[in-house]
PDB file of N, CA and C in Angstrom:
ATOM      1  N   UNK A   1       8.695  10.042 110.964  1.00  0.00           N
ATOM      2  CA  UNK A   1      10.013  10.235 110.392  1.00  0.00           C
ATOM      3  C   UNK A   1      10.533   8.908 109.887  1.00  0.00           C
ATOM      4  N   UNK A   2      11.123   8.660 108.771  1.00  0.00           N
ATOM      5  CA  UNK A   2      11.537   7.725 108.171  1.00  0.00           C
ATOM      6  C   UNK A   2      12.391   7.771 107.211  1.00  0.00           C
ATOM      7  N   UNK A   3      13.763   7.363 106.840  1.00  0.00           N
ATOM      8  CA  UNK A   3      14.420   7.234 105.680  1.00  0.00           C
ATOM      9  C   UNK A   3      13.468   6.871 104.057  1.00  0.00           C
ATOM     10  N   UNK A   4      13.810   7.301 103.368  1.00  0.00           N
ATOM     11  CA  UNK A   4      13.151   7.215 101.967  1.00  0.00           C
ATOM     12  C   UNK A   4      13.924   5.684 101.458  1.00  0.00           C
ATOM     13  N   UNK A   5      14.790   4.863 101.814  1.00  0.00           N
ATOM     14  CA  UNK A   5      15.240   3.549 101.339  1.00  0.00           C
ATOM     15  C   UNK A   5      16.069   3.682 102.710  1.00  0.00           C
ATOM     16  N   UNK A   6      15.730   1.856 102.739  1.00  0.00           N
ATOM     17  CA  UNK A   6      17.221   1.744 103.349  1.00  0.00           C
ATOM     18  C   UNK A   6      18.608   1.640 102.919  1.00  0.00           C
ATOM     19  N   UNK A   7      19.303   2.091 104.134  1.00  0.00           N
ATOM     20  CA  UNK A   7      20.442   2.435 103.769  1.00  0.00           C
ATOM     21  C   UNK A   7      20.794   4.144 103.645  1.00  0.00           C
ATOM     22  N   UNK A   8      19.680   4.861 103.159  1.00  0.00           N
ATOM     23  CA  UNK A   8      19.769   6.228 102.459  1.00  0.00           C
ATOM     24  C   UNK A   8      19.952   7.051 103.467  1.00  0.00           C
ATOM     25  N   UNK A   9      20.582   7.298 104.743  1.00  0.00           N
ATOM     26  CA  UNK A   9      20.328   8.125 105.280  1.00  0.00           C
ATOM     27  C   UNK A   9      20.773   9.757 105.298  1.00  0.00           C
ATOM     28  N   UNK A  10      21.269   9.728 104.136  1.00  0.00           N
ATOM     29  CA  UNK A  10      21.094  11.651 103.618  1.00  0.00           C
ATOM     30  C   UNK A  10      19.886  12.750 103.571  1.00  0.00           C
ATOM     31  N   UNK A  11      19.002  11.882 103.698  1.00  0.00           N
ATOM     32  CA  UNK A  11      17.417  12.315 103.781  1.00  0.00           C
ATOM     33  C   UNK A  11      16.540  12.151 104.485  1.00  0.00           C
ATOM     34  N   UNK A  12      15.625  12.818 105.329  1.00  0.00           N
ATOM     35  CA  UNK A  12      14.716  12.008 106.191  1.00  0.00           C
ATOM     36  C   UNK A  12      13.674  12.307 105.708  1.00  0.00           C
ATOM     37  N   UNK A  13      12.567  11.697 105.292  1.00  0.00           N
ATOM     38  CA  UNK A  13      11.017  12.360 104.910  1.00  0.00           C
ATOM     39  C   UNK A  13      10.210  12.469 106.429  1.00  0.00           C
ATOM     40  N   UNK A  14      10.324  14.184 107.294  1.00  0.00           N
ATOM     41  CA  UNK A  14       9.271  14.034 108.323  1.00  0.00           C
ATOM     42  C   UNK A  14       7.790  14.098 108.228  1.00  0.00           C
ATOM     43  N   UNK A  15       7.240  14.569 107.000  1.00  0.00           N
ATOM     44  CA  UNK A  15       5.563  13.940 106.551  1.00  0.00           C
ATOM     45  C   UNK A  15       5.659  13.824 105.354  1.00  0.00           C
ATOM     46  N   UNK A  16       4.764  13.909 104.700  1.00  0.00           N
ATOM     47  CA  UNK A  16       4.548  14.002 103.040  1.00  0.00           C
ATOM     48  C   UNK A  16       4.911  15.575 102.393  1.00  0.00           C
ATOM     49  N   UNK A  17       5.163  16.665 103.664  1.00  0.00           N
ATOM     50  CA  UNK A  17       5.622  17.530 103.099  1.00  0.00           C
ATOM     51  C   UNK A  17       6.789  18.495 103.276  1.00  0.00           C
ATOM     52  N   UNK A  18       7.212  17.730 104.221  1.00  0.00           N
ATOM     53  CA  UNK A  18       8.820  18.079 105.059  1.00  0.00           C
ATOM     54  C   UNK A  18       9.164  17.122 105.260  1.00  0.00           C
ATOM     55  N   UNK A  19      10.937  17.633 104.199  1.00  0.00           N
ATOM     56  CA  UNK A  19      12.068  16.506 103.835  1.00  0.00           C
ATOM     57  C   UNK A  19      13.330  17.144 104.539  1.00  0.00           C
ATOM     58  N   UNK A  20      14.052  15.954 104.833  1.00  0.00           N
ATOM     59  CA  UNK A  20      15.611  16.966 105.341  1.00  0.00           C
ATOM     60  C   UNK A  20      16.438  16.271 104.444  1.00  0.00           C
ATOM     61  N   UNK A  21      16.825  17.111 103.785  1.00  0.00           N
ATOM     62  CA  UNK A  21      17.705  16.301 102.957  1.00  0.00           C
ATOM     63  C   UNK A  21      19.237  16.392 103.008  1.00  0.00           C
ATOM     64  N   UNK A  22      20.112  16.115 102.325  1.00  0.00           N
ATOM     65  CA  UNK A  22      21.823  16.399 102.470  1.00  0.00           C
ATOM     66  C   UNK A  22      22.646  16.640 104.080  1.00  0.00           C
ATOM     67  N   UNK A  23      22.006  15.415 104.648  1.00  0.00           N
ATOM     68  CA  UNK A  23      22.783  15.461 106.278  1.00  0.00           C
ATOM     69  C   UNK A  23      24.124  14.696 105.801  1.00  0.00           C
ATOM     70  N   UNK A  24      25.086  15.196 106.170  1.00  0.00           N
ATOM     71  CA  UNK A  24      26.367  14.910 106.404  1.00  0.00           C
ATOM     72  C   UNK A  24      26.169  12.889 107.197  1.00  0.00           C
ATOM     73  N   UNK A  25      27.103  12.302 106.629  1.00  0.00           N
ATOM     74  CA  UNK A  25      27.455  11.351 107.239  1.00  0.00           C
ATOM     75  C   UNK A  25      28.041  11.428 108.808  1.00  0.00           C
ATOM     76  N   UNK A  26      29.016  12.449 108.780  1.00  0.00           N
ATOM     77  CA  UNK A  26      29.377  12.840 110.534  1.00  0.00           C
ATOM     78  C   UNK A  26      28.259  13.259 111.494  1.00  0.00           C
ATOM     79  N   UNK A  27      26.707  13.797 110.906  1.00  0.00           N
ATOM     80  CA  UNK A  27      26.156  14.066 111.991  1.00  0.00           C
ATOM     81  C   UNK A  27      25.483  12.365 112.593  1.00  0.00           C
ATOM     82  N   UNK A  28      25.927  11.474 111.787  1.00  0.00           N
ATOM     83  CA  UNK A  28      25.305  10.392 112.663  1.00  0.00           C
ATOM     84  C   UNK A  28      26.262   9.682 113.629  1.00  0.00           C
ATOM     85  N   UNK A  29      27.351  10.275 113.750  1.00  0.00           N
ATOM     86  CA  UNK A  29      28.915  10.197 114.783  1.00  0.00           C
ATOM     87  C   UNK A  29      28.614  10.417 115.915  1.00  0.00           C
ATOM     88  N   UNK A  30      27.723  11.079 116.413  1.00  0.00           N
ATOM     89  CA  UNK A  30      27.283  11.889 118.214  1.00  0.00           C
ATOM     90  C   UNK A  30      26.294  10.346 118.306  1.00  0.00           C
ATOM     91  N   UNK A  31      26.766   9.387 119.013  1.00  0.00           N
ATOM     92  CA  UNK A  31      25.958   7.914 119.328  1.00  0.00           C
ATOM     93  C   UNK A  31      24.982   8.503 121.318  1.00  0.00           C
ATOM     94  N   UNK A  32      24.007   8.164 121.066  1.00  0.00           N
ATOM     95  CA  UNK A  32      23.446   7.898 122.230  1.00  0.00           C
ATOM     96  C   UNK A  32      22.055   6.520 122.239  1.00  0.00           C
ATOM     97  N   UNK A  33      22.949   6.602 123.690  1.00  0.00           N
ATOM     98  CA  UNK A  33      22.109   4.659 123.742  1.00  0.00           C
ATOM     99  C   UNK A  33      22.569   3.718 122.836  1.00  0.00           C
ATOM    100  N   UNK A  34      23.638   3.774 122.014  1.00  0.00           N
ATOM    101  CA  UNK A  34      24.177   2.977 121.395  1.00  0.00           C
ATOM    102  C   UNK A  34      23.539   2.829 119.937  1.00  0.00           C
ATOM    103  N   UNK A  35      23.128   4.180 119.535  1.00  0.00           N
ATOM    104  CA  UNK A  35      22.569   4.841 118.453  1.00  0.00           C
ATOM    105  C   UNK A  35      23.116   6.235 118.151  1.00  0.00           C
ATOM    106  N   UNK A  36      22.715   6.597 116.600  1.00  0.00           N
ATOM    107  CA  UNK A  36      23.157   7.875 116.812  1.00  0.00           C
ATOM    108  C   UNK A  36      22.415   8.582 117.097  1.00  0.00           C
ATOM    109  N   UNK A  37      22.373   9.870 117.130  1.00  0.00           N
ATOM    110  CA  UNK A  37      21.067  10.480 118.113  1.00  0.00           C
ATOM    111  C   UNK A  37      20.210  11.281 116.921  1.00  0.00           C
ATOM    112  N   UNK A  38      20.685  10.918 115.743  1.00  0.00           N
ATOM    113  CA  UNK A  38      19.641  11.157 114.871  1.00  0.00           C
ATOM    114  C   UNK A  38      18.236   9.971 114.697  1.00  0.00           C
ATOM    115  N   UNK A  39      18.685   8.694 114.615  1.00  0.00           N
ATOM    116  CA  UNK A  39      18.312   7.675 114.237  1.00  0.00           C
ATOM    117  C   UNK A  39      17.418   7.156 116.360  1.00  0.00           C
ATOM    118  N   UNK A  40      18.251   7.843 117.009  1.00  0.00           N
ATOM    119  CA  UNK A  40      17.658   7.600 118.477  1.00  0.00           C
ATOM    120  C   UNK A  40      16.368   8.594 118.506  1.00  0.00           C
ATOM    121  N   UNK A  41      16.361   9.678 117.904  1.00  0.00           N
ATOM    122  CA  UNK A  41      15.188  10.571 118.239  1.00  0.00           C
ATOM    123  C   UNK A  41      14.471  10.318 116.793  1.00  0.00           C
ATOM    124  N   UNK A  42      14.188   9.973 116.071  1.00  0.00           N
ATOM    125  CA  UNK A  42      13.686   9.076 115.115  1.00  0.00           C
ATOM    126  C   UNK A  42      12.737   8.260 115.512  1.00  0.00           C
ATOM    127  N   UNK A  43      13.416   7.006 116.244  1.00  0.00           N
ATOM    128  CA  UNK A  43      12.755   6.287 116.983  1.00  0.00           C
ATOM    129  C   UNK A  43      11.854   6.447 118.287  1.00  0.00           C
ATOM    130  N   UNK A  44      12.151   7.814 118.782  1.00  0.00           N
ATOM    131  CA  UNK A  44      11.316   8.057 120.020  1.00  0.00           C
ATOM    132  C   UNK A  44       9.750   8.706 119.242  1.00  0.00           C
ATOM    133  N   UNK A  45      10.026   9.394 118.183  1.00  0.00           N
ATOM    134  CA  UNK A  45       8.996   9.992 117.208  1.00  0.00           C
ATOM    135  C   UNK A  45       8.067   9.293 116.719  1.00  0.00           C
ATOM    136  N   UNK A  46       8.032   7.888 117.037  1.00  0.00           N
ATOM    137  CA  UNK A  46       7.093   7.275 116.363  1.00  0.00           C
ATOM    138  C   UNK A  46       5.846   6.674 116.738  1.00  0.00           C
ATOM    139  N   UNK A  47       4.802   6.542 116.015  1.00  0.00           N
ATOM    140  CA  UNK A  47       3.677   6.728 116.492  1.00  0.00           C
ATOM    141  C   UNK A  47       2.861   5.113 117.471  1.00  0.00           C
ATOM    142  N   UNK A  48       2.477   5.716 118.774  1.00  0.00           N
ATOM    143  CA  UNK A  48       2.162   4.457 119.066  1.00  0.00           C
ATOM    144  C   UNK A  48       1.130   4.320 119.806  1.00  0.00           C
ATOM    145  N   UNK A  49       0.729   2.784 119.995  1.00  0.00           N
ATOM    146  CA  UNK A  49      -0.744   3.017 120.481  1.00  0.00           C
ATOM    147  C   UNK A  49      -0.627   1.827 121.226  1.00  0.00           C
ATOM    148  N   UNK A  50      -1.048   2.243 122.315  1.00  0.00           N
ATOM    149  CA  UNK A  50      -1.539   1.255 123.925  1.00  0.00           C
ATOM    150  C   UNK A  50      -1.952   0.036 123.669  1.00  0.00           C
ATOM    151  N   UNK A  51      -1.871  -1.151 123.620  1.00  0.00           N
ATOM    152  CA  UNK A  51      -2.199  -1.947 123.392  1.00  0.00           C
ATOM    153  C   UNK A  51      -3.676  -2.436 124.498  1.00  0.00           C
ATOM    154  N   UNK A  52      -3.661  -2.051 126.039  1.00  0.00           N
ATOM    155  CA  UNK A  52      -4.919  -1.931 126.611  1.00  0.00           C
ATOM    156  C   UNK A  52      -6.020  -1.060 126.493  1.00  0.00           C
ATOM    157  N   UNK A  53      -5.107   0.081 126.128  1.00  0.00           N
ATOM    158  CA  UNK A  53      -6.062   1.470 126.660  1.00  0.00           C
ATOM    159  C   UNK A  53      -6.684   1.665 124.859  1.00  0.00           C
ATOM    160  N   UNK A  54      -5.638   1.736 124.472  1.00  0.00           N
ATOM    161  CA  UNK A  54      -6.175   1.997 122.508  1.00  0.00           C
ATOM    162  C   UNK A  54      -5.905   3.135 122.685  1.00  0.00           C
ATOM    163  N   UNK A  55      -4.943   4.116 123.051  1.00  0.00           N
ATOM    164  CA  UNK A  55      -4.577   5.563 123.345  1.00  0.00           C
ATOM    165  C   UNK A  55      -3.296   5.374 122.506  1.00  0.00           C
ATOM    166  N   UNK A  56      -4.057   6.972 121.477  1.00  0.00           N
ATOM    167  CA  UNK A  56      -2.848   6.704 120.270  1.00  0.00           C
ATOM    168  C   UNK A  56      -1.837   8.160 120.599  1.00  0.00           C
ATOM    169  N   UNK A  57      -0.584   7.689 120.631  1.00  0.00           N
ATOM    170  CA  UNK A  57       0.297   8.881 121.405  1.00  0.00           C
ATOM    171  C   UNK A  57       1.193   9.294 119.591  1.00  0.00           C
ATOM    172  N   UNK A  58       0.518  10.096 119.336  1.00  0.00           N
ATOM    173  CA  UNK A  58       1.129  10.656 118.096  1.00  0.00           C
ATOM    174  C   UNK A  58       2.291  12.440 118.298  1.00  0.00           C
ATOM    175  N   UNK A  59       3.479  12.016 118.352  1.00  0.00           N
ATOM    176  CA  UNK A  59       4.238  13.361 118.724  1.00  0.00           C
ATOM    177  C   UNK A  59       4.032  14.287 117.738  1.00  0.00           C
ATOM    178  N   UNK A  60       3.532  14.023 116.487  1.00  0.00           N
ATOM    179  CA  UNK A  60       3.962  15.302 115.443  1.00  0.00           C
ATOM    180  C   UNK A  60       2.563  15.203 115.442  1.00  0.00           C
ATOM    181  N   UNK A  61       1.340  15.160 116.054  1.00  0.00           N
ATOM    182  CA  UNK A  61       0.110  15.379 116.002  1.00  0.00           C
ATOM    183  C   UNK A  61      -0.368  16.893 116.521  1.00  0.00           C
ATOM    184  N   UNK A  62       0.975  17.765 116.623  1.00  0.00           N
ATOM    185  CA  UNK A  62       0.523  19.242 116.709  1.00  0.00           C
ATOM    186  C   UNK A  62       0.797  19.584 115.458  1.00  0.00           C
ATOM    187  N   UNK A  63       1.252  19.020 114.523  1.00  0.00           N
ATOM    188  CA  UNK A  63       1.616  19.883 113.074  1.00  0.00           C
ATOM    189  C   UNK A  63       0.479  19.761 112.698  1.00  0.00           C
ATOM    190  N   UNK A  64      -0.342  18.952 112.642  1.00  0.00           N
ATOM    191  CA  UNK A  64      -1.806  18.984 112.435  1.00  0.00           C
ATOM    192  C   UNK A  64      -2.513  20.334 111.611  1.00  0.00           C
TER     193      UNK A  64
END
């Protein structure tokens, strides 16, 4: 998940073939963790890999 520019956040591109587009500026008003909880679960979505193990933890790796 990623904004298409920064700054843009009316849109999110979640792969190359699902877009969300026309989010309201107020839904980024509900803050958690000192984020909004759009931009907080955004960041939990992203793809990462173990730096010992090399275990790649991909969440949207069931859309597959």
């Amino acid at each position: 998940m990623r904004f298409p520019k920064k700054g843009q956040t009316d849109t999110i591109i979640y792969t190359n073939r699902t877009t969300i587009s026309n989010i309201p500026e107020t839904a980024y008003e509900y803050i958690v963790n000192g984020k909004s909880a759009i931009e907080w679960i955004m960041e939990r979505y992203q793809i990462t890999i173990n730096k010992e193990s090399g275990i790649k933890n991909d969440p949207n790796d069931w859309a597959t």
